[in-house]
N, C-alpha and C. Protein backbone atom coordinates (compact mmCIF):
# COMPACT_ATOMS: atom_id res chain seq x y z
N UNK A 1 84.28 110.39 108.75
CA UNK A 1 84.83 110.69 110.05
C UNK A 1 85.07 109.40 110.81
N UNK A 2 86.57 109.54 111.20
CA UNK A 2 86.70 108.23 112.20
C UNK A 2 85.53 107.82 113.14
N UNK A 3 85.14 106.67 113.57
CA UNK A 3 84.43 106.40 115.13
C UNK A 3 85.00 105.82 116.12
N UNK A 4 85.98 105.70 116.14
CA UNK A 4 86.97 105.17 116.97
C UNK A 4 88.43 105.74 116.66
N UNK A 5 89.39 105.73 118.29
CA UNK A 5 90.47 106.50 118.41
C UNK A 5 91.81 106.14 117.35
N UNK A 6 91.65 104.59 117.25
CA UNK A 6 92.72 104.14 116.65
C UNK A 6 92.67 104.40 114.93
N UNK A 7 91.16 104.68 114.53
CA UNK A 7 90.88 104.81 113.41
C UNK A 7 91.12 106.12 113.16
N UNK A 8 91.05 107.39 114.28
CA UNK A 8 91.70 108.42 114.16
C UNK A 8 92.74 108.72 113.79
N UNK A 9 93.51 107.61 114.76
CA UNK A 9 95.35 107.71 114.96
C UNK A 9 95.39 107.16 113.22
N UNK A 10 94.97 106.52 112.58
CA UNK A 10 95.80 106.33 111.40
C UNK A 10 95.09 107.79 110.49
N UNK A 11 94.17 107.74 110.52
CA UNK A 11 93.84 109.02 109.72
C UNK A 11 95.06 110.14 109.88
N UNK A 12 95.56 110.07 110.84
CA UNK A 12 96.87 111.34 111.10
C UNK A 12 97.73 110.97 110.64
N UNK A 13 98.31 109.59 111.08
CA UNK A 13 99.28 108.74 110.27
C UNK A 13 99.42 108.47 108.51
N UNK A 14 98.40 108.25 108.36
CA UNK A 14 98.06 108.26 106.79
C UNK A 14 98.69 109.74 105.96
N UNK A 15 97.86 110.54 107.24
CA UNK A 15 98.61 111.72 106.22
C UNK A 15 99.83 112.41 105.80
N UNK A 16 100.74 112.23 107.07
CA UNK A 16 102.26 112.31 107.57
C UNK A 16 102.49 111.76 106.22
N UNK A 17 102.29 109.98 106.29
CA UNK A 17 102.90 109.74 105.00
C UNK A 17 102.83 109.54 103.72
N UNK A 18 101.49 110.13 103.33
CA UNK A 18 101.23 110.55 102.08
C UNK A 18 101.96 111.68 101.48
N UNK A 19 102.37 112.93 102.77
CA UNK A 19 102.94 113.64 102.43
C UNK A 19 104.63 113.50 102.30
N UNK A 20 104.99 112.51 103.23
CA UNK A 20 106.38 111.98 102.92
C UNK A 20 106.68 111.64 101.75
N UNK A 21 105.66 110.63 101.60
CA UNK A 21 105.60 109.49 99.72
C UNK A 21 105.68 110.08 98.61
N UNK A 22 104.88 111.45 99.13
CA UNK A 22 104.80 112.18 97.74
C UNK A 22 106.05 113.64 97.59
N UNK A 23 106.63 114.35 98.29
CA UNK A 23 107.94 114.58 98.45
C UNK A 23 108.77 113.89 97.43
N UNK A 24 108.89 112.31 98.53
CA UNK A 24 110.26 111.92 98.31
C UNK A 24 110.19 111.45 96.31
N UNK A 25 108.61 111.09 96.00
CA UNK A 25 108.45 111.26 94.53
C UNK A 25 108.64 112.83 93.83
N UNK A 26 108.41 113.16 94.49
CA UNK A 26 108.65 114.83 93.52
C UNK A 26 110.14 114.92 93.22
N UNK A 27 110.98 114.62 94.46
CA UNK A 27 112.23 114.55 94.34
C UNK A 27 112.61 113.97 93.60
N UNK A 28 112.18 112.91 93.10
CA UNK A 28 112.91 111.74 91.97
C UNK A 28 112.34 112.01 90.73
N UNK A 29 111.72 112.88 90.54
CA UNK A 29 111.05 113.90 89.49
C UNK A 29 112.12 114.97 88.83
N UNK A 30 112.05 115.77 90.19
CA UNK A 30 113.25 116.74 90.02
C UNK A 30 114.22 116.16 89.53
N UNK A 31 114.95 115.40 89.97
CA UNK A 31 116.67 114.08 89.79
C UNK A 31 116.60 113.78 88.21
N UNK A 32 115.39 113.57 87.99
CA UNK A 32 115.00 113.31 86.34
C UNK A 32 115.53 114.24 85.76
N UNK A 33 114.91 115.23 85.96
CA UNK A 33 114.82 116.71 85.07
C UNK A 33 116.12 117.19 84.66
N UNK A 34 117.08 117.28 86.30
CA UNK A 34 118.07 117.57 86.40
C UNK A 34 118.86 116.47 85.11
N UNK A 35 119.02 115.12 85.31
CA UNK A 35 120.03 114.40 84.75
C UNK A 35 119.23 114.52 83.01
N UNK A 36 118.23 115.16 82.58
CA UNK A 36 117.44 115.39 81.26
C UNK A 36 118.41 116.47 80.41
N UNK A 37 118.89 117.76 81.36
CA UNK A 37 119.20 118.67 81.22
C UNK A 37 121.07 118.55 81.08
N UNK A 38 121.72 117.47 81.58
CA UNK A 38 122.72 117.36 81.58
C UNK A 38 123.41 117.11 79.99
N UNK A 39 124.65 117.20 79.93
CA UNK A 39 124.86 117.05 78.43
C UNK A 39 126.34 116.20 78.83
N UNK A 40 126.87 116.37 79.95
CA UNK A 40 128.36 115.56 80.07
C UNK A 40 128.30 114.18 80.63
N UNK A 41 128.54 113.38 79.81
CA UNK A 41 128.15 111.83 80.12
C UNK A 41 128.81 111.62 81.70
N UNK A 42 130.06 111.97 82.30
CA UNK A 42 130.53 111.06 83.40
C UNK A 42 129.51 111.61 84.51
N UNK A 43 129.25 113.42 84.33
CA UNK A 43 128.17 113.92 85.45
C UNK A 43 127.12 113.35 85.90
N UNK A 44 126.72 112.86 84.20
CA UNK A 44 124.83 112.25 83.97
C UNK A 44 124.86 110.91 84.61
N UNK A 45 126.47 110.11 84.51
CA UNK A 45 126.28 109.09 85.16
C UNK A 45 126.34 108.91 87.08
N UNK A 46 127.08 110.13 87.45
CA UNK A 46 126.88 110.40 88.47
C UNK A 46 125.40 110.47 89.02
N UNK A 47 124.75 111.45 88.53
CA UNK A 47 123.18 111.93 88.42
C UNK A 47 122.40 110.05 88.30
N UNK A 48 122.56 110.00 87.78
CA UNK A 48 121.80 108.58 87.33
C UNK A 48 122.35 107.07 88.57
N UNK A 49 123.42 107.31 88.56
CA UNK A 49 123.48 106.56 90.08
C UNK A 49 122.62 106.71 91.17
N UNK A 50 122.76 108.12 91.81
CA UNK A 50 121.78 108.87 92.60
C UNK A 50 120.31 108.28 92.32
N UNK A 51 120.28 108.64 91.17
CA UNK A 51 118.58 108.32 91.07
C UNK A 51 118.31 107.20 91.13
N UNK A 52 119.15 106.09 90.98
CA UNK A 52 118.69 104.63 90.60
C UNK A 52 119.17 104.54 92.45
N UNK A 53 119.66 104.97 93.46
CA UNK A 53 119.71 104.47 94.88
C UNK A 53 118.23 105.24 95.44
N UNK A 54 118.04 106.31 94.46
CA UNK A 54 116.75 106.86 95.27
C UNK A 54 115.41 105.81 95.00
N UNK A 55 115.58 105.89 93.74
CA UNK A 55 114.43 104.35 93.40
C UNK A 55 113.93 102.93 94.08
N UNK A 56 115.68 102.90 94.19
CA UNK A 56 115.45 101.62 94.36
C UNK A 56 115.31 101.59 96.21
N UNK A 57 115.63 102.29 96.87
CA UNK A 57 114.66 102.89 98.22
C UNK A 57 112.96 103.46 98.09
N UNK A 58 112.72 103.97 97.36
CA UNK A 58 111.13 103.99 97.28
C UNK A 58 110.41 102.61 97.10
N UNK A 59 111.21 101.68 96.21
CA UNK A 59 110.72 100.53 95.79
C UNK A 59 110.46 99.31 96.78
N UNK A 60 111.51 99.55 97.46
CA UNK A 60 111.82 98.73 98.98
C UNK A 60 110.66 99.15 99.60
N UNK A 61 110.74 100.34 99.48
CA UNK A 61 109.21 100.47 101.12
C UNK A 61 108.06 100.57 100.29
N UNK A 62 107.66 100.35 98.75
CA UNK A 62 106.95 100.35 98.11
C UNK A 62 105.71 101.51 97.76
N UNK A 63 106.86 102.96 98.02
CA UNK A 63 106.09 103.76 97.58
C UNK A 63 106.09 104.23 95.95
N UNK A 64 106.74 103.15 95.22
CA UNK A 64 106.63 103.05 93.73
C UNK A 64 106.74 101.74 93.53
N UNK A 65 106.23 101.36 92.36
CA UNK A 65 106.05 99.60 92.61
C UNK A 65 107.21 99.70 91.42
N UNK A 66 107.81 98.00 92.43
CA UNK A 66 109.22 97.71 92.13
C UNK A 66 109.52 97.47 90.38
N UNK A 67 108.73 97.59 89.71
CA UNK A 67 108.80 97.43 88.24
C UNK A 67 108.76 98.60 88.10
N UNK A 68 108.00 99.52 88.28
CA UNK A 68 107.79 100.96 87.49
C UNK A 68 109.44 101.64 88.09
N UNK A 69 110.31 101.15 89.21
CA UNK A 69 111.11 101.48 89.45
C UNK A 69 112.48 100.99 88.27
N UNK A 70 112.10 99.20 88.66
CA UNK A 70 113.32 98.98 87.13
C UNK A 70 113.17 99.60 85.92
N UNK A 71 111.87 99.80 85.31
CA UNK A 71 111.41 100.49 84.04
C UNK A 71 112.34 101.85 83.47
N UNK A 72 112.07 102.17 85.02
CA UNK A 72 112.50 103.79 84.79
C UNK A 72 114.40 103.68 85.09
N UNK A 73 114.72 102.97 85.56
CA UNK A 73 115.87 102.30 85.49
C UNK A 73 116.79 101.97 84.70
N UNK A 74 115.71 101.27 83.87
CA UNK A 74 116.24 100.66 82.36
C UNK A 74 116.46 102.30 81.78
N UNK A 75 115.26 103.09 81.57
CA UNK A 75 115.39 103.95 80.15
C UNK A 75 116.00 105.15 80.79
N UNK A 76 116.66 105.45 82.17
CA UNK A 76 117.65 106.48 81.96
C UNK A 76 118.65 105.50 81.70
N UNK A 77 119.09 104.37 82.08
CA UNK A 77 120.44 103.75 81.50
C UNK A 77 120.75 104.51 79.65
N UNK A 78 119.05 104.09 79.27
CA UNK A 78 119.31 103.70 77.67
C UNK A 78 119.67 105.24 76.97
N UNK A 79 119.51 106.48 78.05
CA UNK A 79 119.37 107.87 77.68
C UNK A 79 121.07 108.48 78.38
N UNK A 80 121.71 107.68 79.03
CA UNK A 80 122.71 108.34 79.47
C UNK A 80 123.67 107.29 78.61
N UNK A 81 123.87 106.63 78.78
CA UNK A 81 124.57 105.58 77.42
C UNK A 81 124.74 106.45 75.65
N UNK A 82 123.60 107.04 75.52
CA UNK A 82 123.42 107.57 74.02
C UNK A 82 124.09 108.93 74.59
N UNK A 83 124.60 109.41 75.51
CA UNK A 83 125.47 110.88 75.92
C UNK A 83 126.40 110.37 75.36
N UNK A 84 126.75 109.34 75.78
CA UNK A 84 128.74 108.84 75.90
C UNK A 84 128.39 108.42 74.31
């Protein structure tokens, strides 16, 4: 339990954006799934744009660390490439 107000105020704060952080990851979960399921290369590359601007915004505010972002970067490239 907080003992002080300001230590409160982030306890509330903290949680707001844990629940933001983890959203906006579910979403880039989903974006996965979706472009997994695709079979027409120009769509998947559409799909895969998307996901690589969503990334690379989580990565910026560092709610995925900026490698696990290129990583995942690299291997939908290497999975939508083998469509075409």
């Amino acid at each position: 339990m907080p003992q002080h107000k300001s230590a409160a105020k982030r306890v509330r704060q903290d949680a707001k954006r844990r629940l933001r952080n983890r959203y906006q990851k579910v979403r880039v979960r989903t974006m996965i799934k979706d472009l997994h399921a695709e079979t027409d290369p120009s769509a998947a590359q559409e799909k895969l744009n998307a996901i690589k601007a969503q990334l690379d915004r989580l990565a910026g505010r560092r709610v995925v660390h900026p490698n696990k972002a290129a990583n995942t970067k690299s291997q939908l490239d290497k999975y939508v490439d083998s469509l075409g």
